[in-house]
C-alpha atoms as a PDB file:
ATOM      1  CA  UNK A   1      43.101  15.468  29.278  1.00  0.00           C
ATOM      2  CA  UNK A   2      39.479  14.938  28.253  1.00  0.00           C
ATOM      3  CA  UNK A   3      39.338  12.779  24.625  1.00  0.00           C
ATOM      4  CA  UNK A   4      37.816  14.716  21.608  1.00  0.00           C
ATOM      5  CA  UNK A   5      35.047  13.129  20.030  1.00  0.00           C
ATOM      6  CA  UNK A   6      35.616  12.220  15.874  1.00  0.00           C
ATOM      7  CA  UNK A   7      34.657  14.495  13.160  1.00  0.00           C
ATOM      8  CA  UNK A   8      31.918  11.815  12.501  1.00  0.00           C
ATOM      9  CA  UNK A   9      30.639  11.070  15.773  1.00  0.00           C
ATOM     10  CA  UNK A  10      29.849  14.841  16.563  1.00  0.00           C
ATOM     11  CA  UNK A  11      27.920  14.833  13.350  1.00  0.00           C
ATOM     12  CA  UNK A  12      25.849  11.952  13.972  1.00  0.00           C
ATOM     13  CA  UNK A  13      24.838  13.879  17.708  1.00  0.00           C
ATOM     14  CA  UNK A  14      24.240  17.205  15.515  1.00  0.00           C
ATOM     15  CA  UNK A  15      21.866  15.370  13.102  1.00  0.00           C
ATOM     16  CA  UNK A  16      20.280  12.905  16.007  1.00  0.00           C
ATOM     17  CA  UNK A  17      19.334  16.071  17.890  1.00  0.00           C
ATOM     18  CA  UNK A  18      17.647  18.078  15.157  1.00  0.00           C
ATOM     19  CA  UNK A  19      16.093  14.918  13.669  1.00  0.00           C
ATOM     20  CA  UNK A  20      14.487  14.764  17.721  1.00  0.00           C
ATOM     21  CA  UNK A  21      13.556  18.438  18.053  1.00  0.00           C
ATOM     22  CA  UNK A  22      12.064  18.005  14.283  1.00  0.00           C
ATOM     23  CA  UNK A  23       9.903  15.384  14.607  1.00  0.00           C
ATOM     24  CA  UNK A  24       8.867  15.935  18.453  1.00  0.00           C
ATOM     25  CA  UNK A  25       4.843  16.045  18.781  1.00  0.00           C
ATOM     26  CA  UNK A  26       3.605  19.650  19.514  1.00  0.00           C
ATOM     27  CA  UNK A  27       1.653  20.406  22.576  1.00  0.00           C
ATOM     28  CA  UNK A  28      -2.162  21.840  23.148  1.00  0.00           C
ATOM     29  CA  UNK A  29      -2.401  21.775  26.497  1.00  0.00           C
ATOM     30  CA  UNK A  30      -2.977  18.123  27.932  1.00  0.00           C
ATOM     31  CA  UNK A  31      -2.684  16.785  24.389  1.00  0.00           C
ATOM     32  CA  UNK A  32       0.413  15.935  22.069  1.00  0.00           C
ATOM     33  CA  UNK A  33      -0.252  15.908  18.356  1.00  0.00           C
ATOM     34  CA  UNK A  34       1.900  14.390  15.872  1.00  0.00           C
ATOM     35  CA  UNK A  35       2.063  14.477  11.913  1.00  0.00           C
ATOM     36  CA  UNK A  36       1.430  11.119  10.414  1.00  0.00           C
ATOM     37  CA  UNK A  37       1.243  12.103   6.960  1.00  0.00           C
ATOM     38  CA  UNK A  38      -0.164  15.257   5.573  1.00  0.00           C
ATOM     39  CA  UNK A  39      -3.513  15.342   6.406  1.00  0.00           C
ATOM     40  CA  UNK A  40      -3.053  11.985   9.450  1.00  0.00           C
ATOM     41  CA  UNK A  41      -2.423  13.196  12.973  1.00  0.00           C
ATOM     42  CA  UNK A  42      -2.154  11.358  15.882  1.00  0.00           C
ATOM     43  CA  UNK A  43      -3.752  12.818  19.123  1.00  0.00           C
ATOM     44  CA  UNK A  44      -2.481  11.837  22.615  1.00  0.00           C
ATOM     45  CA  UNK A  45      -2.550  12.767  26.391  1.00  0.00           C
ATOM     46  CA  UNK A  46       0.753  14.504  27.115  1.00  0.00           C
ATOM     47  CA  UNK A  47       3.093  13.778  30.027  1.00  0.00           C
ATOM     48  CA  UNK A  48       1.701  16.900  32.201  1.00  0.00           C
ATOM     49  CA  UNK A  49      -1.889  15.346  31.445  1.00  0.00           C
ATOM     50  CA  UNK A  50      -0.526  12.023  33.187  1.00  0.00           C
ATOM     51  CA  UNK A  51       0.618  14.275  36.286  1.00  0.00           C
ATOM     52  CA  UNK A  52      -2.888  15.829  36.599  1.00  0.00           C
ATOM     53  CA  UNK A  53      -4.721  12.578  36.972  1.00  0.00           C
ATOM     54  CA  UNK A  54      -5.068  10.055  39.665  1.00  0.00           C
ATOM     55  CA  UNK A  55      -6.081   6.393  39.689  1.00  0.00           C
ATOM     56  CA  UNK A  56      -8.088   6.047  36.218  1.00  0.00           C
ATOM     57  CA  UNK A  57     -11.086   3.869  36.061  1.00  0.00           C
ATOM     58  CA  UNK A  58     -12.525   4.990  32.407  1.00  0.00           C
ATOM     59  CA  UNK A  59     -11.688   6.544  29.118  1.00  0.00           C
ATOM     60  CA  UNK A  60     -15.049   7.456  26.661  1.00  0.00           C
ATOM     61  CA  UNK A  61     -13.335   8.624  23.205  1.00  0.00           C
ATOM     62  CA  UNK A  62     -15.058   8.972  20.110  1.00  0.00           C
ATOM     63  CA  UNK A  63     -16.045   6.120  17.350  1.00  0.00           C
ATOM     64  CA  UNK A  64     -14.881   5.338  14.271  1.00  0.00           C
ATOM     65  CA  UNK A  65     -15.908   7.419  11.429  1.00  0.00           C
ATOM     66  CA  UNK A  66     -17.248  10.281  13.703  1.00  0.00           C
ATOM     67  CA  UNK A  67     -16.500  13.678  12.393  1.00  0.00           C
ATOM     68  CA  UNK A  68     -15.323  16.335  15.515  1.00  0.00           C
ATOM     69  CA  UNK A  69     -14.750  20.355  14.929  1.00  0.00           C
ATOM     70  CA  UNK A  70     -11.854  21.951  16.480  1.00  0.00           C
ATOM     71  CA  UNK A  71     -12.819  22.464  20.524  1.00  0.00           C
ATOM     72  CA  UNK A  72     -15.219  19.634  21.237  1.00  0.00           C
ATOM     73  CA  UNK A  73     -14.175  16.684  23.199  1.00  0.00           C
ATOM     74  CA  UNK A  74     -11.703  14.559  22.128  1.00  0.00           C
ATOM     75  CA  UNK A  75     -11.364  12.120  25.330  1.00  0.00           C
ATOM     76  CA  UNK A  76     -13.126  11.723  28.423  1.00  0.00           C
ATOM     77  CA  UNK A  77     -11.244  10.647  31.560  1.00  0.00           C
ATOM     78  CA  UNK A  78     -12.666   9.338  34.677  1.00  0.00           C
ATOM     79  CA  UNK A  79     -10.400   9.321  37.972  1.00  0.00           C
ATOM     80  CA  UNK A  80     -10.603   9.285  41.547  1.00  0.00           C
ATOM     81  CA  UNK A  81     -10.812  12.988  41.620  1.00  0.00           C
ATOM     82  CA  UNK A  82     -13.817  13.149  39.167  1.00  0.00           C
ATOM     83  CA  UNK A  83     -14.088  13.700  35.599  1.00  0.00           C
ATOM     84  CA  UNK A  84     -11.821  15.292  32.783  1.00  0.00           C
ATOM     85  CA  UNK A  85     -12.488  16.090  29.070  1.00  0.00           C
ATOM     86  CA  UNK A  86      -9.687  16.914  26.369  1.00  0.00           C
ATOM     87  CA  UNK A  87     -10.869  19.135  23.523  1.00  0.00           C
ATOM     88  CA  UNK A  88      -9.174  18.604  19.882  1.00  0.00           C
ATOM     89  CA  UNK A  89      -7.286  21.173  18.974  1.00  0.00           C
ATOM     90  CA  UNK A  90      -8.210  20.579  15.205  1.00  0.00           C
ATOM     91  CA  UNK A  91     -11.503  19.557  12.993  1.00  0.00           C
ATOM     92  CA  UNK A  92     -11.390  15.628  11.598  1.00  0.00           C
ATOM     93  CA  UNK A  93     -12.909  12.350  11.158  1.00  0.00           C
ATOM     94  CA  UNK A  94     -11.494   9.701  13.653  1.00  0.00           C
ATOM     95  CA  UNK A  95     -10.126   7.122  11.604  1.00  0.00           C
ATOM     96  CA  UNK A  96      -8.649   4.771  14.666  1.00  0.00           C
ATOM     97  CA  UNK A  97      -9.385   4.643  18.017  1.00  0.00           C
ATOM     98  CA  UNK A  98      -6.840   2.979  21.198  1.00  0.00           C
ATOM     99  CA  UNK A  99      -8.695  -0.038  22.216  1.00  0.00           C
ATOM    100  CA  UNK A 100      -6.205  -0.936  24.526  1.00  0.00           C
ATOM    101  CA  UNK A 101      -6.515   2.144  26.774  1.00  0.00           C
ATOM    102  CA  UNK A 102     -10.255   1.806  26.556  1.00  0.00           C
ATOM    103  CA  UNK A 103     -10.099  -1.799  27.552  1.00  0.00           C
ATOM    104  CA  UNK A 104      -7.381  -0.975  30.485  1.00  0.00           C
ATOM    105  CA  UNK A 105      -7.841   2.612  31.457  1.00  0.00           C
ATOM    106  CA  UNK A 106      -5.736   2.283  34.325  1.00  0.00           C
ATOM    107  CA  UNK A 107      -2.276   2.451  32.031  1.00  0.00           C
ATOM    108  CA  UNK A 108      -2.855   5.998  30.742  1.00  0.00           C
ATOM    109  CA  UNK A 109      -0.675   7.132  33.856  1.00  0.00           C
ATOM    110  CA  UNK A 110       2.006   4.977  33.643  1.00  0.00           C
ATOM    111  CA  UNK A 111       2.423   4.026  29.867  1.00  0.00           C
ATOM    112  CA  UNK A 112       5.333   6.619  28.130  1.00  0.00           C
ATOM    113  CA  UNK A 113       3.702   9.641  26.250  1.00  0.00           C
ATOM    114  CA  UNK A 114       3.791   7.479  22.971  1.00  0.00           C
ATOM    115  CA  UNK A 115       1.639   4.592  24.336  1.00  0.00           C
ATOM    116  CA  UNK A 116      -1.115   6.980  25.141  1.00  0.00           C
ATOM    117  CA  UNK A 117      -2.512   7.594  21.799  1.00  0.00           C
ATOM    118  CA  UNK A 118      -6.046   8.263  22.056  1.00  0.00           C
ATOM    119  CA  UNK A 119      -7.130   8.911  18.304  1.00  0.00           C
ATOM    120  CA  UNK A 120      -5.932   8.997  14.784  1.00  0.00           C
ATOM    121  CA  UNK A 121      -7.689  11.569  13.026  1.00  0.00           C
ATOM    122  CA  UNK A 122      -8.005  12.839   9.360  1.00  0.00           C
ATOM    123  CA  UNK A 123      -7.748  16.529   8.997  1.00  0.00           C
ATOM    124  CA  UNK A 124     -10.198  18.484   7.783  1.00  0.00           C
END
């Protein structure tokens, strides 16, 4: 006979999963975003983005303080198969950029979605 799980343990799973599907980034084609605050988002390449691209040898994103409209590029990424650009899904000014990626381009494929951050932006 299988053992029942407690009244409290089954809550805990109920509240874990909605708390997960709640605050899971949302999806624009090769990029994740993510709510920061209310007008701070966080912009990164998604896992299907990492499946797309081969051996990485550069990533070009914007600088600090530079204002981008909804549609222009957000990242560029440079593989062995060529070149790739990511558009922004929304209109901001870049308030961080990830220095680490730019430094070693190489781990956007195998760093976890999180890691591979590419901007912090403030909302328009």
């Amino acid at each position: 006979m299988a053992k029942q799980e407690s009244a409290w343990k089954q809550m805990i799973h109920f509240y874990r999963h909605d708390y997960e599907e709640q605050h899971a980034p949302m999806l624009y084609g090769d990029v994740w975003l993510k709510t920061k605050s209310h007008q701070r988002l966080l912009l990164g390449l998604s896992t299907q983005g990492q499946q797309n691209l081969g051996l990485v040898s550069q990533i070009s994103l914007p600088t600090n303080g530079e204002h981008l409209m909804a549609g222009d590029t957000l990242a560029t990424l440079t593989d062995d198969h060529g070149v790739h650009t990511l558009p922004t899904p929304f209109s901001g000014t870049v308030q961080k950029t990830n220095i680490d990626l730019q430094a070693t381009p190489q781990l956007i494929v195998s760093n976890k979605q999180t890691d591979n951050w590419l901007v912090q932006l403030k909302a328009d």
